[in-house]
N, C-alpha and C. Protein backbone atom coordinates (compact mmCIF):
# COMPACT_ATOMS: atom_id res chain seq x y z
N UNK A 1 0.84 -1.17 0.00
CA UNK A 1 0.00 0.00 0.00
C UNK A 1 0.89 1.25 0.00
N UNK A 2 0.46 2.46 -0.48
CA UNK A 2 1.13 4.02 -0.93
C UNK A 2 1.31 4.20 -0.06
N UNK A 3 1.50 5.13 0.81
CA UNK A 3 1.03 6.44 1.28
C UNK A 3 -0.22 7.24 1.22
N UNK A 4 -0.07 7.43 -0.36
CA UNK A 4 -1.64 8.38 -0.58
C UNK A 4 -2.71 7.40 -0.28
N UNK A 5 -2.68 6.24 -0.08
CA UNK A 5 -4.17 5.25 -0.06
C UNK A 5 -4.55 5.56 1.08
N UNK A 6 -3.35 6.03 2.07
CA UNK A 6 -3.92 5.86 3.64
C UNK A 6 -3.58 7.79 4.63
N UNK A 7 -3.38 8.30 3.76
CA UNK A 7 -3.05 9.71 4.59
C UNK A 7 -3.95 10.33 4.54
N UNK A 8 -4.40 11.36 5.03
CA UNK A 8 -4.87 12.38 5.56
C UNK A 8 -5.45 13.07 4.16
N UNK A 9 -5.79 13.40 3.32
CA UNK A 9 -5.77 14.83 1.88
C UNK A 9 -6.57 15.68 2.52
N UNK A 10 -6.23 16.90 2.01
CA UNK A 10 -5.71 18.35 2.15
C UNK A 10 -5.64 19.06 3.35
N UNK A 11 -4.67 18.53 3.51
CA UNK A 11 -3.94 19.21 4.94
C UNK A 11 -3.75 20.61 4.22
N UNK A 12 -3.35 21.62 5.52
CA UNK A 12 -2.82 23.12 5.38
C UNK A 12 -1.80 22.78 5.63
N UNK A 13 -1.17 24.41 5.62
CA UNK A 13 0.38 24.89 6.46
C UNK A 13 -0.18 26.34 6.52
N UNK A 14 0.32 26.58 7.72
CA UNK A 14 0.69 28.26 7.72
C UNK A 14 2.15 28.99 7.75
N UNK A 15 2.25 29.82 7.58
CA UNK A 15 3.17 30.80 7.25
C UNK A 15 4.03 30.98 8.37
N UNK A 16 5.26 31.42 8.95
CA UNK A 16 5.66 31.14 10.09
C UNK A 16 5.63 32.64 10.86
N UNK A 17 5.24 33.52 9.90
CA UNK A 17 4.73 34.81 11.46
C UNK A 17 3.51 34.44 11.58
N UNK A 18 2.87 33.67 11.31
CA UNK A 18 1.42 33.39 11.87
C UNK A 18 1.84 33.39 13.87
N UNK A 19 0.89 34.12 14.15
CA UNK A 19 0.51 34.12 15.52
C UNK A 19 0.36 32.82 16.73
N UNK A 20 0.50 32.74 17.65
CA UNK A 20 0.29 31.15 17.96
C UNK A 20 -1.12 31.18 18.48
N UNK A 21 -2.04 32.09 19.21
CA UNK A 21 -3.29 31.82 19.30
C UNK A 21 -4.21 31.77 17.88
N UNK A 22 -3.65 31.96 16.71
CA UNK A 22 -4.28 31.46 15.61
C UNK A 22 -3.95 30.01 15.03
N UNK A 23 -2.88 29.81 15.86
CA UNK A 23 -2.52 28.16 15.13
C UNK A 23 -3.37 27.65 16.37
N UNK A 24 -2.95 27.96 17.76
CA UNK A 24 -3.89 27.10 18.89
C UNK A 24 -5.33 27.35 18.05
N UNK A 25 -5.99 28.14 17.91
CA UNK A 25 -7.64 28.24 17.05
C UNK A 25 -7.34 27.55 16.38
N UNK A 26 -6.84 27.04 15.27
CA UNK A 26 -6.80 26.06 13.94
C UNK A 26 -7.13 24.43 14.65
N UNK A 27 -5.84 24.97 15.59
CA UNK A 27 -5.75 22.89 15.98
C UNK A 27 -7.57 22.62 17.05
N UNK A 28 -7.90 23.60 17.34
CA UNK A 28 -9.09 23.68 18.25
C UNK A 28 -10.11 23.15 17.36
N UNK A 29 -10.41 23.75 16.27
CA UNK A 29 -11.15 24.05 15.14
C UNK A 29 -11.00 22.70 14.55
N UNK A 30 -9.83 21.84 14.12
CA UNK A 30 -10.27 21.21 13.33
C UNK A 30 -9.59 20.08 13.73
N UNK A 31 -9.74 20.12 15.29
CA UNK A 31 -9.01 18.55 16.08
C UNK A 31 -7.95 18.05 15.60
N UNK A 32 -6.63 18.91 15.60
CA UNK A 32 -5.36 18.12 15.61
C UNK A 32 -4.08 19.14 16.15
N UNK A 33 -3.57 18.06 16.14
CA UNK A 33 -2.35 18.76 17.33
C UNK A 33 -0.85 19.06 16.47
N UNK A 34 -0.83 19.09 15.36
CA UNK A 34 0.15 19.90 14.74
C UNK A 34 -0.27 20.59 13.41
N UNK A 35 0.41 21.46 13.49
CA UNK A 35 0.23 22.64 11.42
C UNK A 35 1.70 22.81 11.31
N UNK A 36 1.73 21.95 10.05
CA UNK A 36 3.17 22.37 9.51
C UNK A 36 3.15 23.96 9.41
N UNK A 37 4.64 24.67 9.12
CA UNK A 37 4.80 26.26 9.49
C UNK A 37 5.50 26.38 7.55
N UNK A 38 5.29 27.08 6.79
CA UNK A 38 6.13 27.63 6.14
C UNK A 38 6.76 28.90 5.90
N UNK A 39 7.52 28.37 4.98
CA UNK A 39 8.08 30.02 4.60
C UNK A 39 8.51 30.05 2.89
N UNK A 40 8.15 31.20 2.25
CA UNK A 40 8.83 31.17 1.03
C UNK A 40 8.58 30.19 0.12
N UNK A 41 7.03 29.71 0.51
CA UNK A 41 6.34 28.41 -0.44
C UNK A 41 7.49 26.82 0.22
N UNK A 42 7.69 26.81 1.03
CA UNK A 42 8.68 25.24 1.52
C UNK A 42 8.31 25.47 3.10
N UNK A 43 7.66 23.85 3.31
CA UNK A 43 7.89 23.76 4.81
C UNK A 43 9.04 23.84 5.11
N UNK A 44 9.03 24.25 6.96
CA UNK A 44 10.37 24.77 7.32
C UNK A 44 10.21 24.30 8.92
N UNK A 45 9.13 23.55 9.40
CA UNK A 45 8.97 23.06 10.72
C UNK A 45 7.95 23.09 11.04
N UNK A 46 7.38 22.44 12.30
CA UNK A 46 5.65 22.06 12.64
C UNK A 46 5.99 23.06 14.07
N UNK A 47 4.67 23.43 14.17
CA UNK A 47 4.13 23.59 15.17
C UNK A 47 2.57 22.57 16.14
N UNK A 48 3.29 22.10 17.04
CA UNK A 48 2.46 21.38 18.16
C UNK A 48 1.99 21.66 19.04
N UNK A 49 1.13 21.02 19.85
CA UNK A 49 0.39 21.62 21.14
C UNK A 49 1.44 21.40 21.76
N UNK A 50 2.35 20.47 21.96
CA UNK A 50 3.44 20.22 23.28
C UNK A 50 4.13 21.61 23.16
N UNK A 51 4.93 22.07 21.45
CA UNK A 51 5.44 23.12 21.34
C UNK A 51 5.34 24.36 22.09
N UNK A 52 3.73 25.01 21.67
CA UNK A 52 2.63 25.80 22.32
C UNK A 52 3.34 25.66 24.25
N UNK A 53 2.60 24.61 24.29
CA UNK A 53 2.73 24.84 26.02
C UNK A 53 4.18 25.26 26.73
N UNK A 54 4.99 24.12 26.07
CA UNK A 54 6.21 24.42 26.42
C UNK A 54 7.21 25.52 26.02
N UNK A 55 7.07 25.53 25.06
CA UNK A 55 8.04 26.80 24.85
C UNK A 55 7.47 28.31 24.26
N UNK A 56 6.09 28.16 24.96
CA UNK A 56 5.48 29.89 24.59
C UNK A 56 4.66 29.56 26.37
N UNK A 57 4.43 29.50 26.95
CA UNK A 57 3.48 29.13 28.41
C UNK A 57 4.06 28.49 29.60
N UNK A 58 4.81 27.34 28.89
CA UNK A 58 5.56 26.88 30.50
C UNK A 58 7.40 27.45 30.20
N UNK A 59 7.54 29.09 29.63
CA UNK A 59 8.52 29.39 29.90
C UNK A 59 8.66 30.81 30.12
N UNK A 60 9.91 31.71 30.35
CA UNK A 60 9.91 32.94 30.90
C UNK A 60 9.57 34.06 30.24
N UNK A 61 9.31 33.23 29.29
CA UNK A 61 8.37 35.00 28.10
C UNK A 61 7.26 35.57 28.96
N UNK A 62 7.25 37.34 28.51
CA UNK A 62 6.52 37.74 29.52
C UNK A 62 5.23 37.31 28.88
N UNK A 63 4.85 38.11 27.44
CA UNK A 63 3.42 37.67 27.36
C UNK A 63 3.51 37.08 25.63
N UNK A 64 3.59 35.21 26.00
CA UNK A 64 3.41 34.41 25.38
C UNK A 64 2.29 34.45 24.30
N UNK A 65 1.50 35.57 24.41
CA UNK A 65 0.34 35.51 22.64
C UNK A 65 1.08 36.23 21.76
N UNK A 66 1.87 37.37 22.33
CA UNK A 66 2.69 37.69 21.06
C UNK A 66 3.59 37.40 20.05
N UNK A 67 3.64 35.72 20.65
CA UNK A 67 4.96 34.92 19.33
C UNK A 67 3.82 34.48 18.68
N UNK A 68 5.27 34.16 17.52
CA UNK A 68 4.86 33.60 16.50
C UNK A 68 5.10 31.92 16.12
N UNK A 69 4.48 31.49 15.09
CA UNK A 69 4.90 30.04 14.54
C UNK A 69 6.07 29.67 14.74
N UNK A 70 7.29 30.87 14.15
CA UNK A 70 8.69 30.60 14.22
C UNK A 70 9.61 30.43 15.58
N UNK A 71 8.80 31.45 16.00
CA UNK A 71 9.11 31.23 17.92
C UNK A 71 9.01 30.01 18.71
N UNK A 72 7.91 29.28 18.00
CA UNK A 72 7.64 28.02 19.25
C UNK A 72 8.10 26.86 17.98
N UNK A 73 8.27 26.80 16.74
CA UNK A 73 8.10 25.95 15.88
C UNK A 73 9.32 24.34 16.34
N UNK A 74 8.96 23.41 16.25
CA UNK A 74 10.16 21.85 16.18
C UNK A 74 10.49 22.50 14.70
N UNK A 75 12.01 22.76 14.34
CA UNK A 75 12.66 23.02 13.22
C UNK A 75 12.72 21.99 12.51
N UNK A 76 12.70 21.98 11.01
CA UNK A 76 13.22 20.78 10.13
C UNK A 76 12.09 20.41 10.11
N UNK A 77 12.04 19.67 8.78
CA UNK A 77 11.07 19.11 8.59
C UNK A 77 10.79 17.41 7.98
N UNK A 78 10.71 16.46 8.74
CA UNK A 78 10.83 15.34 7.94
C UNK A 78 8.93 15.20 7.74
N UNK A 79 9.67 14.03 6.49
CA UNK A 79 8.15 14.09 5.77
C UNK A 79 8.29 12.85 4.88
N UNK A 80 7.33 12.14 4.20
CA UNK A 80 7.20 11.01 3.38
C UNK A 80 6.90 12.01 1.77
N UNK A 81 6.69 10.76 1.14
CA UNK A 81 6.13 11.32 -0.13
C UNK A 81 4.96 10.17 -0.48
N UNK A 82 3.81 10.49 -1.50
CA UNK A 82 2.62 10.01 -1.87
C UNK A 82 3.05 8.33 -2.10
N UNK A 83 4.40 8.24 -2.87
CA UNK A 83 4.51 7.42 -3.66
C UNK A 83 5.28 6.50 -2.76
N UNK A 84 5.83 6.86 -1.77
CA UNK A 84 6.51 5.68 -0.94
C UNK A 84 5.23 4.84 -0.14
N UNK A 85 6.36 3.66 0.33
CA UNK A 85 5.28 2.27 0.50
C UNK A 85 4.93 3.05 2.08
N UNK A 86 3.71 2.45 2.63
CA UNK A 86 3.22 2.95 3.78
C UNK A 86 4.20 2.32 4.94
N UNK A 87 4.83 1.14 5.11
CA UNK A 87 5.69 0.74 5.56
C UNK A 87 7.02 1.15 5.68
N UNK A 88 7.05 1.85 4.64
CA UNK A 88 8.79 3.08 4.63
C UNK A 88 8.11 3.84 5.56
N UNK A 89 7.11 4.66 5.60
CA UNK A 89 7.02 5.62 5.83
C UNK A 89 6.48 5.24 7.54
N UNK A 90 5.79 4.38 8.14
CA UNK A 90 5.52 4.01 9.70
C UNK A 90 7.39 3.75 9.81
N UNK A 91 8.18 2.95 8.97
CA UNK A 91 9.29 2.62 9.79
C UNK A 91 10.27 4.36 10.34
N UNK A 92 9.57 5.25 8.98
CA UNK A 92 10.47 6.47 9.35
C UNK A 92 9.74 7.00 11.01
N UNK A 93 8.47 7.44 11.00
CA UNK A 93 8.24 7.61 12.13
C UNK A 93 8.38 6.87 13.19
N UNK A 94 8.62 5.58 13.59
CA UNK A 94 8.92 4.85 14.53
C UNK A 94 10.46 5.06 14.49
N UNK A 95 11.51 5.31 13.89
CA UNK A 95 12.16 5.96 14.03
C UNK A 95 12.99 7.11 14.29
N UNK A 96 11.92 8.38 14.27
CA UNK A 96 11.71 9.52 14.77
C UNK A 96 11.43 9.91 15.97
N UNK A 97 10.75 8.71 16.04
CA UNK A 97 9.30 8.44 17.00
C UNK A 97 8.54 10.10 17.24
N UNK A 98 7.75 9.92 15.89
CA UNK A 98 6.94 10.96 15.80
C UNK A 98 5.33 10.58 15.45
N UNK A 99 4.84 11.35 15.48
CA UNK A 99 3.17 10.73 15.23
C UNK A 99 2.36 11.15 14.33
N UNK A 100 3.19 12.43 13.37
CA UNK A 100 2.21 12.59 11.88
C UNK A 100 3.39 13.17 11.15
N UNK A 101 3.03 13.03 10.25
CA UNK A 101 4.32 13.36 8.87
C UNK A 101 2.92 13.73 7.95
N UNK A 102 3.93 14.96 7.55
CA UNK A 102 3.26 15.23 5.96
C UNK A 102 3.75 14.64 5.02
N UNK A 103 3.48 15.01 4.25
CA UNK A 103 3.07 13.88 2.87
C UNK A 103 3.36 15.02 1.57
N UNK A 104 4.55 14.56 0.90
CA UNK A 104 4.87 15.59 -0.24
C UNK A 104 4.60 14.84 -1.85
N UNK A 105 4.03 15.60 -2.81
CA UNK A 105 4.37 14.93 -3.97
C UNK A 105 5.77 14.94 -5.17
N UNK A 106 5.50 14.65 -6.11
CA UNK A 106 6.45 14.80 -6.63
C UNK A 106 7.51 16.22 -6.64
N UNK A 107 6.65 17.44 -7.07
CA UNK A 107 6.90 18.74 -7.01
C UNK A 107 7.38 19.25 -5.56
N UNK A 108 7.11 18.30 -4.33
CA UNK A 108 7.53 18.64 -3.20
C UNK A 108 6.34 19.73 -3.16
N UNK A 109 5.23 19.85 -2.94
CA UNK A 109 4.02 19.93 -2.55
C UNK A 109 3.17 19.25 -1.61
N UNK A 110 2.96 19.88 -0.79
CA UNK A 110 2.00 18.64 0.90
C UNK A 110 0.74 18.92 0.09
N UNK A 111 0.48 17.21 0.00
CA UNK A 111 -0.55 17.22 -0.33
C UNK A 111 -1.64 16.33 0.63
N UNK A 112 -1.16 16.00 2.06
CA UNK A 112 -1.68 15.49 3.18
C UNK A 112 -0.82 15.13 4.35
N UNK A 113 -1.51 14.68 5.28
CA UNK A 113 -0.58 14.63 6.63
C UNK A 113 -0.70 13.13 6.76
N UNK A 114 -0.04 12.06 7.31
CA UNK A 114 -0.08 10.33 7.82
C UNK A 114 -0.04 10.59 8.98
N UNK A 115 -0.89 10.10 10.15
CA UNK A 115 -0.92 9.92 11.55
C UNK A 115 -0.89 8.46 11.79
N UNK A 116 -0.69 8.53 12.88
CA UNK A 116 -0.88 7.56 13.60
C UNK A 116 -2.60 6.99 13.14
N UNK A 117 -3.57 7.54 13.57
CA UNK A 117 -4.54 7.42 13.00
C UNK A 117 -4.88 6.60 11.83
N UNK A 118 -4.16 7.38 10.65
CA UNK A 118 -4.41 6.56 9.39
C UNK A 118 -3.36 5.35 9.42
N UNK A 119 -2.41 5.29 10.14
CA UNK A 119 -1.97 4.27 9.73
C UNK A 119 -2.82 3.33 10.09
N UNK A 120 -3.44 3.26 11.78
CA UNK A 120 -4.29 2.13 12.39
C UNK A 120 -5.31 1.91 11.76
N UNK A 121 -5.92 3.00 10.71
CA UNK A 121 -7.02 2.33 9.76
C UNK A 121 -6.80 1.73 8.48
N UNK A 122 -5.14 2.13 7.99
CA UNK A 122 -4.99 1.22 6.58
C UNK A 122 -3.87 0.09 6.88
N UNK A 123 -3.28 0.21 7.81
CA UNK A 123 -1.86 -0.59 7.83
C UNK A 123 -2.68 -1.98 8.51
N UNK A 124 -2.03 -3.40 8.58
CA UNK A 124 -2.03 -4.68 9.61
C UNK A 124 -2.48 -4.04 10.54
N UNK A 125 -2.81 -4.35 11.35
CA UNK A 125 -2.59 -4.26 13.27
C UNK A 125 -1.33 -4.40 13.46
N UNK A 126 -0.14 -5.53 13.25
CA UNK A 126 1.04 -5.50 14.12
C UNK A 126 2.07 -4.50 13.37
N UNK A 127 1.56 -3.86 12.05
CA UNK A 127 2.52 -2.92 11.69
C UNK A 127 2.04 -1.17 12.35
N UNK A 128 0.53 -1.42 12.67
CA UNK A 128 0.04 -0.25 13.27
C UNK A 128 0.43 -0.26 14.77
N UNK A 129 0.61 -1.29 15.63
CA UNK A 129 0.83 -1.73 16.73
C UNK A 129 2.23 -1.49 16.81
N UNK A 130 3.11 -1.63 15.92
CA UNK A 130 4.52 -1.71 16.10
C UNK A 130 4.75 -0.06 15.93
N UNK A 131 4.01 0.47 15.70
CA UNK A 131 4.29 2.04 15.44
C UNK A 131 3.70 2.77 16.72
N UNK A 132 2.92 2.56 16.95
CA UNK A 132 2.16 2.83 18.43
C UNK A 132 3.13 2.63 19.61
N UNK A 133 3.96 1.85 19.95
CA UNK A 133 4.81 1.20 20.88
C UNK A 133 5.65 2.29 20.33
N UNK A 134 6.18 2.72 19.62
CA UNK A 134 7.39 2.85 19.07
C UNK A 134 7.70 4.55 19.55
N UNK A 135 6.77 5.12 19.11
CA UNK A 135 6.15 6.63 19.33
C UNK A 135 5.80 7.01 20.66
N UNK A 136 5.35 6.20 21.27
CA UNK A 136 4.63 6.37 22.46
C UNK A 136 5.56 6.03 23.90
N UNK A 137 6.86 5.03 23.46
CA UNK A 137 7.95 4.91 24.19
C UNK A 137 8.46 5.94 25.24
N UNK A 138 9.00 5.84 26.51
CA UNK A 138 9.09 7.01 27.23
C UNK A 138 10.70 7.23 27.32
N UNK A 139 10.87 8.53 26.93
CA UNK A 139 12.22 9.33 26.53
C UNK A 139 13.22 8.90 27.66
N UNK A 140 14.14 8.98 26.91
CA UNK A 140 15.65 8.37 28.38
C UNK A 140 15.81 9.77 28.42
């Protein structure tokens, strides 16, 4: 199986001076816990709820609504593409141990996000199971 059989289609991105109480509204709005950030038409890093809390709320900034995407953003960006097997792409995140990847096409265009989620609805059980363990592992 692809990628595209089992991801997410049409994910966003926002821009990276986007505001963070407009990305917290987005993830509120449409139940999920990361928006890739760009810049200059190319992702350039996600923004997460862990991000959000931790490094705009549980730190010494005085008043945390005034950052931006770029302020709180996880830098870099890994990502799959449409055309790789769904199994490349759970082994990259269980290797990351991350829990959604966007999804680029040929042109390097996101044209959806892979969660955890979709994998547990298109992948085996023990290849969705083996990714679940994997991600969910607790940090040394």
């Amino acid at each position: 199986m692809k990628v595209r059989d089992a991801m997410h289609k049409g994910a966003f991105w926002r821009e990276s001076n986007t505001n963070i109480r407009e990305i917290a509204n987005l993830m509120a709005q449409a139940d999920i816990g990361s928006v890739p950030i760009g810049e200059n038409d190319r992702l350039v890093g996600m923004v997460t709820d862990r991000d959000i809390a931790t490094r705009a709320f549980a730190s010494s900034i005085d008043d945390p609504e005034d950052l931006t995407a770029r302020q709180v953003m996880s830098e870099g960006i890994i990502y799959c593409t449409e055309d790789e097997s769904l199994e490349d792409a759970v082994m990259l995140m269980e290797q990351k141990q991350i829990r959604r990847l966007p999804v680029l096409n040929a042109e390097k265009r996101m044209t959806g996000m892979l969660s955890i989620g979709d994998v547990g609805h298109a992948a085996p059980q023990a290849l969705s199971g083996e990714l679940i363990e994997a991600v969910s592992s607790h940090h040394a």
